[in-house]
Every structure is written in structure tokens, then in C-alpha cells.
N, C-alpha and C. Protein backbone atom coordinates (compact mmCIF):
# COMPACT_ATOMS: atom_id res chain seq x y z
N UNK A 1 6.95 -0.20 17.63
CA UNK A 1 6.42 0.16 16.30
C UNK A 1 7.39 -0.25 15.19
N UNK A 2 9.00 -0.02 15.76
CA UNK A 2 9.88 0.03 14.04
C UNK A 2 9.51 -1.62 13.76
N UNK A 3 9.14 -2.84 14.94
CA UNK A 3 9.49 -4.27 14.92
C UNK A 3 8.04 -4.53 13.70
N UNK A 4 6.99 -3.73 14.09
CA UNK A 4 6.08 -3.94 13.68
C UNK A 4 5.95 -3.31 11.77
N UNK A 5 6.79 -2.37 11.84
CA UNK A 5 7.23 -2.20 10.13
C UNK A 5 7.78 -3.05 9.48
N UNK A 6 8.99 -3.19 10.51
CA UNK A 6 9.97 -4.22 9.75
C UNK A 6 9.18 -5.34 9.11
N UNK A 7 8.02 -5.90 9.83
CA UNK A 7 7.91 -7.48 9.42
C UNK A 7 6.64 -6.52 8.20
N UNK A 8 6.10 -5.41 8.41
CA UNK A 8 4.99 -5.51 7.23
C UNK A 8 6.32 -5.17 6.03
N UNK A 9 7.23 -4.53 6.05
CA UNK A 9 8.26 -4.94 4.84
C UNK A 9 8.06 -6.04 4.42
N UNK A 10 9.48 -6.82 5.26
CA UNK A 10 9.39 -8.20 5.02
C UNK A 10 8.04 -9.10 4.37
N UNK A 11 6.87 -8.87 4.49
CA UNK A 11 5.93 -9.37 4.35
C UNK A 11 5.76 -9.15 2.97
N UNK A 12 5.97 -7.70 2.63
CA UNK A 12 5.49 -7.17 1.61
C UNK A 12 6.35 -7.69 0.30
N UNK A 13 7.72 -7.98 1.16
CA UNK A 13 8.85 -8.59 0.24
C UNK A 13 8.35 -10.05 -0.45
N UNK A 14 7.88 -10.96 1.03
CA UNK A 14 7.59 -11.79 0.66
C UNK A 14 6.38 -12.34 -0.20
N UNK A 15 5.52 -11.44 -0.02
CA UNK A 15 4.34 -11.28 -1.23
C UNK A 15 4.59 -11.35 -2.57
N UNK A 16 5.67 -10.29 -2.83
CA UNK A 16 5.71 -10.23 -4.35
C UNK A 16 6.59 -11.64 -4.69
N UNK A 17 7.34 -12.23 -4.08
CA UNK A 17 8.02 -13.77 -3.89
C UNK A 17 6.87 -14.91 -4.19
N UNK A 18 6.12 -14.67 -3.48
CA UNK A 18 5.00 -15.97 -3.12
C UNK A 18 3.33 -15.59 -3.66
N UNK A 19 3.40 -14.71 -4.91
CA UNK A 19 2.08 -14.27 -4.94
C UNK A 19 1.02 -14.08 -3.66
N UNK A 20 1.44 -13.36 -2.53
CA UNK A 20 0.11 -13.18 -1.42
C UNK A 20 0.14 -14.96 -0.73
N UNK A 21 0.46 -15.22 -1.03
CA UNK A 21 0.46 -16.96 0.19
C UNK A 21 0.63 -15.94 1.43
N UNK A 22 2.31 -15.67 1.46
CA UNK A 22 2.62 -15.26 2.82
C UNK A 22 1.89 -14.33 3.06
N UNK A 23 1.53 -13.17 2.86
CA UNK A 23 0.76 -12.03 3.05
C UNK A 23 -0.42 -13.11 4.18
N UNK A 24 -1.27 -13.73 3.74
CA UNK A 24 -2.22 -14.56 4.27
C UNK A 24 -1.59 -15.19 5.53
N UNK A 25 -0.65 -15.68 5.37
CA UNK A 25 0.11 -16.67 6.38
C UNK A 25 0.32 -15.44 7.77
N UNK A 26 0.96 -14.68 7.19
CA UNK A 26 0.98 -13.62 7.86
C UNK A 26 -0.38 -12.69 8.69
N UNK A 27 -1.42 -12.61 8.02
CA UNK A 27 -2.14 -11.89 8.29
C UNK A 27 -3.00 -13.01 9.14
């Protein structure tokens, strides 16, 4: 579970970085 937070962080980090690209890339 914590591996699976960590990356929706990260993700979330990278969202506000990349307007939602990564969010998508990700999802």
C-alpha cells in the first residue's frame, strides 16, 4: 500500500509540473 501512495504523491507532484500530461501517463 505505502508503494502505492508514494507514486499517487509523486504523480500528484508531477501534475501540478506538467498540467495533468503525467496524471494521464500515469493513469
Amino acid at each position: 500500500m505505502s508503494i502505492i501512495v508514494n507514486g499517487l504523491a509523486w504523480g500528484l507532484r508531477s501534475c501540478q509540473s506538467k498540467l495533468f500530461q503525467s496524471c494521464q501517463d500515469i493513469a
